[in-house]
N, C-alpha and C. Protein backbone atom coordinates (compact mmCIF):
# COMPACT_ATOMS: atom_id res chain seq x y z
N UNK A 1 -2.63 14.55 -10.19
CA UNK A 1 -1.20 14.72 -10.18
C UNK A 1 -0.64 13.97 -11.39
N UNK A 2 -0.03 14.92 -12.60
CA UNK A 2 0.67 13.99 -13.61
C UNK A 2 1.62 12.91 -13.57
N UNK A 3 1.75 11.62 -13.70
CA UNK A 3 2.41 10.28 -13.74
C UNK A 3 4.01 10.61 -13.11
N UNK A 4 4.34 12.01 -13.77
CA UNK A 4 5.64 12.45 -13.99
C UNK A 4 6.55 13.06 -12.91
N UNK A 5 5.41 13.30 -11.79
CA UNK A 5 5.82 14.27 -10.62
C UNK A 5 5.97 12.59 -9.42
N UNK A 6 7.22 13.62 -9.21
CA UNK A 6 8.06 12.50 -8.27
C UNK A 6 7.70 12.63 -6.50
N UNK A 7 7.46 11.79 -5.64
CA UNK A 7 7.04 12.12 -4.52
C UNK A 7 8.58 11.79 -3.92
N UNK A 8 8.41 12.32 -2.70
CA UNK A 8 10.07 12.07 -1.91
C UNK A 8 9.58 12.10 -0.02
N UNK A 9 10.24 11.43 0.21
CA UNK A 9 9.78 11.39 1.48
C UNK A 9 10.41 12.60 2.69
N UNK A 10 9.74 12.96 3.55
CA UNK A 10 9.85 14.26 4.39
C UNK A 10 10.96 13.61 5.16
N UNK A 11 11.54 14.69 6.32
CA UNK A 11 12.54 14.66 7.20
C UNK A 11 12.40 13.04 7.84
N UNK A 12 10.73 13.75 8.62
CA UNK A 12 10.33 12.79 9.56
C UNK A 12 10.41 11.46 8.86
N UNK A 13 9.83 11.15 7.68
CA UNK A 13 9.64 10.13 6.92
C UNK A 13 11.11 9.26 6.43
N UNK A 14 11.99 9.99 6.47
CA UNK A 14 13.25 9.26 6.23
C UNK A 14 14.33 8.65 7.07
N UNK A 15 13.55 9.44 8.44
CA UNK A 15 14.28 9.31 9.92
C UNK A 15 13.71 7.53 10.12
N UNK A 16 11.89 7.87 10.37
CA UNK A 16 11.23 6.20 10.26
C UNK A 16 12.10 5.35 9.53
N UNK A 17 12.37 5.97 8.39
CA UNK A 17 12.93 4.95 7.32
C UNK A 17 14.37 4.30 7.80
N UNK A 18 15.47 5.27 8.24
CA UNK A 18 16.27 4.86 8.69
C UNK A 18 16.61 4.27 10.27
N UNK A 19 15.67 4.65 10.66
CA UNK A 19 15.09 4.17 12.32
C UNK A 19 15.33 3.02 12.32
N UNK A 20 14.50 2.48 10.61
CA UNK A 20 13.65 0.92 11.23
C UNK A 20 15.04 0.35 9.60
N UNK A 21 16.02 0.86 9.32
CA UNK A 21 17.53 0.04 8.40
C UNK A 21 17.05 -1.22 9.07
N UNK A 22 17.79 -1.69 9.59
CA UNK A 22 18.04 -2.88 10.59
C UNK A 22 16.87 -3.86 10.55
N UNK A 23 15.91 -3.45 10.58
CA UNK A 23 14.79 -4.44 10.43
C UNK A 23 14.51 -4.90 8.87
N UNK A 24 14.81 -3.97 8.06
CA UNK A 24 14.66 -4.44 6.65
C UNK A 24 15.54 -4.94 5.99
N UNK A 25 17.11 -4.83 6.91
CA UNK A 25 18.11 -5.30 6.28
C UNK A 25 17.87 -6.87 7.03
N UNK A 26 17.52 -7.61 8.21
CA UNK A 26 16.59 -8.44 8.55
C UNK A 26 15.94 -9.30 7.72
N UNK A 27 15.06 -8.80 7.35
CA UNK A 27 14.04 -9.45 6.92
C UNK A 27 14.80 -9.79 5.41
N UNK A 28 14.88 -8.82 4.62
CA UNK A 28 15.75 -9.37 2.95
C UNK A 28 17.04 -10.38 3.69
N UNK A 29 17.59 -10.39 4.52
CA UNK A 29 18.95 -11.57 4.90
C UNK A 29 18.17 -13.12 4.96
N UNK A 30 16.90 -12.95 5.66
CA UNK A 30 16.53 -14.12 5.95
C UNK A 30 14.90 -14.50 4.86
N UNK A 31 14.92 -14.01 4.03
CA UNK A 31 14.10 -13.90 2.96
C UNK A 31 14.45 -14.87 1.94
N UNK A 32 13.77 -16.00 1.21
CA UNK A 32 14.22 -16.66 0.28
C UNK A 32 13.37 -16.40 -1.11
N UNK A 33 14.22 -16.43 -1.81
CA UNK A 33 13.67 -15.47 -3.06
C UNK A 33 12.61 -15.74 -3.72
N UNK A 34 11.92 -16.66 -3.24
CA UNK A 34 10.78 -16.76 -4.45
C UNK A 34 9.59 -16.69 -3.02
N UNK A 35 10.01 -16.25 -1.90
CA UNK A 35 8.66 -15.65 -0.81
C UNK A 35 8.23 -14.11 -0.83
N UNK A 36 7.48 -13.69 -0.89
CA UNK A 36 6.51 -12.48 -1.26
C UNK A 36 5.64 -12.29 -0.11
N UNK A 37 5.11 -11.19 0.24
CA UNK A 37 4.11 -10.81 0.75
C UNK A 37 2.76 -11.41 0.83
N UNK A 38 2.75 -10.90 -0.57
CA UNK A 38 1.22 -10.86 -1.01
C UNK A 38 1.66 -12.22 -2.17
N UNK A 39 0.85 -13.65 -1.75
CA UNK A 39 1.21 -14.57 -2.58
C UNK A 39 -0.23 -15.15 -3.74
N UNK A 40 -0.22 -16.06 -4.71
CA UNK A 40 -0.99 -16.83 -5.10
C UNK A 40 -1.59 -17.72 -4.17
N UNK A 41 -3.27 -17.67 -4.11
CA UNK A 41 -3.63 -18.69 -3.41
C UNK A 41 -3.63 -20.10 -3.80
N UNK A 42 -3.13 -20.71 -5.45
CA UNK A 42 -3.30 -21.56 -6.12
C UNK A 42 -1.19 -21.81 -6.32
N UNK A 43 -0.52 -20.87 -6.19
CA UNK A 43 0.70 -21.22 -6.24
C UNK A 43 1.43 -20.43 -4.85
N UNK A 44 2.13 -21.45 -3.82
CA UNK A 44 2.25 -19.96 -2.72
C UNK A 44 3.94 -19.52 -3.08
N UNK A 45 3.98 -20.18 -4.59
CA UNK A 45 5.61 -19.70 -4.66
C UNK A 45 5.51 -18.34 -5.74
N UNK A 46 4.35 -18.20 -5.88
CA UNK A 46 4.39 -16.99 -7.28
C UNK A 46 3.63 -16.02 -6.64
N UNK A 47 3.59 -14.19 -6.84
CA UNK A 47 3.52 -13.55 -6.28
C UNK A 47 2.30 -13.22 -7.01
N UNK A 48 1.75 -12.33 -6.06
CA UNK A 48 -0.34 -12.46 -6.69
C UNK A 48 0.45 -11.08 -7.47
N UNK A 49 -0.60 -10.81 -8.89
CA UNK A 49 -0.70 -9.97 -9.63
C UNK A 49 -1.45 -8.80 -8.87
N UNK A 50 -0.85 -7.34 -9.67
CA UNK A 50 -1.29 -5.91 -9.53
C UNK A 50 -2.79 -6.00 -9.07
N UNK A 51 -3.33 -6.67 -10.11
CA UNK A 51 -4.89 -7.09 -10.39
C UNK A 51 -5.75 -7.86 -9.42
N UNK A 52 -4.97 -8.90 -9.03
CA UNK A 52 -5.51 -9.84 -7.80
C UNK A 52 -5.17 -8.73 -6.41
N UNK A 53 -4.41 -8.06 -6.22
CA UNK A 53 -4.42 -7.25 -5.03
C UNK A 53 -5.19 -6.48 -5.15
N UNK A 54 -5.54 -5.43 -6.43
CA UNK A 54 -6.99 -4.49 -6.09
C UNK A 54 -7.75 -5.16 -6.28
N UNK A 55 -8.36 -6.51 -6.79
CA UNK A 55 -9.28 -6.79 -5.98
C UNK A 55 -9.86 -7.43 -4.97
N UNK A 56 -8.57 -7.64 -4.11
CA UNK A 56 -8.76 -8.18 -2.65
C UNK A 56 -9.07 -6.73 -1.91
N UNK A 57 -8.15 -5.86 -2.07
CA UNK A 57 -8.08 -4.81 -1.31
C UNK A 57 -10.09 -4.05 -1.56
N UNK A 58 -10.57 -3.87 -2.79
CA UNK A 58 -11.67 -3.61 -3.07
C UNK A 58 -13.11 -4.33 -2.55
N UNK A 59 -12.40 -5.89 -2.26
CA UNK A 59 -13.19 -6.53 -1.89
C UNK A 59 -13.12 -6.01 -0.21
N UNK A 60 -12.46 -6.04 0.50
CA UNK A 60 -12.38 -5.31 1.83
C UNK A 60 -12.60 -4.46 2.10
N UNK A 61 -12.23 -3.32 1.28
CA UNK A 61 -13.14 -1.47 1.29
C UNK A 61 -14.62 -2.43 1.32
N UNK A 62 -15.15 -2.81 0.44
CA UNK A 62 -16.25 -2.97 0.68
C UNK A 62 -17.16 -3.70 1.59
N UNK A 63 -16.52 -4.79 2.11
CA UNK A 63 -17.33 -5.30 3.54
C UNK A 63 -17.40 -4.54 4.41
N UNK A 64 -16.35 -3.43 4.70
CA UNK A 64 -16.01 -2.49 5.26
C UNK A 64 -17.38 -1.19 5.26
N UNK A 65 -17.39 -0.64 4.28
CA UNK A 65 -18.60 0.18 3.78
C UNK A 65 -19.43 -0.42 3.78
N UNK A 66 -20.15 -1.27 3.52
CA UNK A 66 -21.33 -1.81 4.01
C UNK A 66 -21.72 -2.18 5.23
N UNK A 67 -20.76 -1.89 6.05
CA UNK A 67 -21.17 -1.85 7.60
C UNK A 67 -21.34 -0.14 7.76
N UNK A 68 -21.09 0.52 7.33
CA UNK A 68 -21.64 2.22 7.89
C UNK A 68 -23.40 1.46 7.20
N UNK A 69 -24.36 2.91 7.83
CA UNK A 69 -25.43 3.35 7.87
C UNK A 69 -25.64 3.14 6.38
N UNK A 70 -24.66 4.77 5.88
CA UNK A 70 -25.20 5.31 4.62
C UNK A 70 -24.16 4.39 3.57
N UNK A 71 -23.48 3.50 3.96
CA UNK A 71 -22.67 2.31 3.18
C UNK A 71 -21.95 3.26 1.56
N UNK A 72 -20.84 3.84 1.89
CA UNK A 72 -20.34 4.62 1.01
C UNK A 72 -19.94 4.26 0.43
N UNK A 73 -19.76 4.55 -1.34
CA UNK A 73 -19.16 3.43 -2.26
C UNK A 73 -17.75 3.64 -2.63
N UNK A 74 -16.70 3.06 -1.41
CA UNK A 74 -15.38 3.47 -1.94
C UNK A 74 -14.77 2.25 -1.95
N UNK A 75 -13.37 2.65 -3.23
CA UNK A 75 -12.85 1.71 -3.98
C UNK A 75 -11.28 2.12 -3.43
N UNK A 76 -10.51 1.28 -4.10
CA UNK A 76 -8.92 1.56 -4.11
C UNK A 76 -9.08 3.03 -5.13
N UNK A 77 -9.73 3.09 -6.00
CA UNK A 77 -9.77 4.19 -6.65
C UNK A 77 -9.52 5.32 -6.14
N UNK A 78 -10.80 5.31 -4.73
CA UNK A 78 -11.09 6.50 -3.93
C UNK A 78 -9.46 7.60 -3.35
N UNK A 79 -8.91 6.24 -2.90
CA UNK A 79 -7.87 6.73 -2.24
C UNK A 79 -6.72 7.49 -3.56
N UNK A 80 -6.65 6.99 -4.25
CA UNK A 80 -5.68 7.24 -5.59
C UNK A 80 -6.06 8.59 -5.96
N UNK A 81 -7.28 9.19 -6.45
CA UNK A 81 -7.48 10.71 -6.88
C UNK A 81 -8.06 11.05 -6.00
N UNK A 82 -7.86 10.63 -4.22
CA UNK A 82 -8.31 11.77 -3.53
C UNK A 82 -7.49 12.22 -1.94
N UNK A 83 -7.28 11.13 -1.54
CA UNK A 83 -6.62 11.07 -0.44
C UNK A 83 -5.52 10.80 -0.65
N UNK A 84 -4.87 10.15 -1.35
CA UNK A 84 -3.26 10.35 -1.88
C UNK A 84 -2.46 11.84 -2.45
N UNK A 85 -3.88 12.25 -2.91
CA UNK A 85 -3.43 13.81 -3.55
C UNK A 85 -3.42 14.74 -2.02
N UNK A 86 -4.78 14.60 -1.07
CA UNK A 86 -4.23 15.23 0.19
C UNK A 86 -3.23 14.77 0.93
N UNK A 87 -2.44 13.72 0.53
CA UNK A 87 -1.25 13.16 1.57
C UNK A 87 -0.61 14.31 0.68
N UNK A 88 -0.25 14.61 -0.63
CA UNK A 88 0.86 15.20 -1.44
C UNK A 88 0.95 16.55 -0.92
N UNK A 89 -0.23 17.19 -0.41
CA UNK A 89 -0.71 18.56 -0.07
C UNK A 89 0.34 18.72 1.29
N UNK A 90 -0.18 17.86 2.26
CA UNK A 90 0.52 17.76 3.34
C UNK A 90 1.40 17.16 3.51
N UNK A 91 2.82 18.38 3.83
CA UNK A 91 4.22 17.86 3.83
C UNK A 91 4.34 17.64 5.07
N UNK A 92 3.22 17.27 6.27
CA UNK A 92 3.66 16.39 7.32
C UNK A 92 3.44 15.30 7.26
N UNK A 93 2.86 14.66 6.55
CA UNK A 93 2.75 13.34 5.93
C UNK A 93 3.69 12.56 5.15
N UNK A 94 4.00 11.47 5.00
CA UNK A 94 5.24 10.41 4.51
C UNK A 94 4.46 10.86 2.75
């Protein structure tokens, strides 16, 4: 899918979205600005890089896959040119 093509979220997907207003207007009220999600394990006031999340997330696909049999070799990659493109296919999906 080219960089350029815009995804938008379905009926259902915007209903969730507005379902759950209230909880996100929540959480940003009582949020102080330099707390994040996903933090530095060496600073917990600075937010981990693009880079440090795929490779936490990669590191987990893979403990993950190495528990099947045939231990399949999937990455954050996997999902990006393959299963993200079948979420795009299917417009019952967010």
């Amino acid at each position: 899918m080219p960089s350029n093509h815009k995804a938008f979220l379905t009926k259902e997907g915007k209903k969730m979205i507005e379902d759950r207003k209230k909880d996100f207007q929540l959480i940003f009220l009582i949020k102080e600005s330099n707390s994040y999600v996903f933090i530095s394990e060496a600073n917990h006031y600075q937010m981990s890089s693009r880079e440090t999340i795929t490779k936490d997330v990669n590191r987990a696909i893979r403990l993950v896959s190495n528990q099947f049999t045939d231990k399949p070799n999937i990455t954050s990659h996997s999902f990006r040119v393959s299963y993200i493109t079948q979420l795009w296919k299917d417009t019952k999906d967010i």
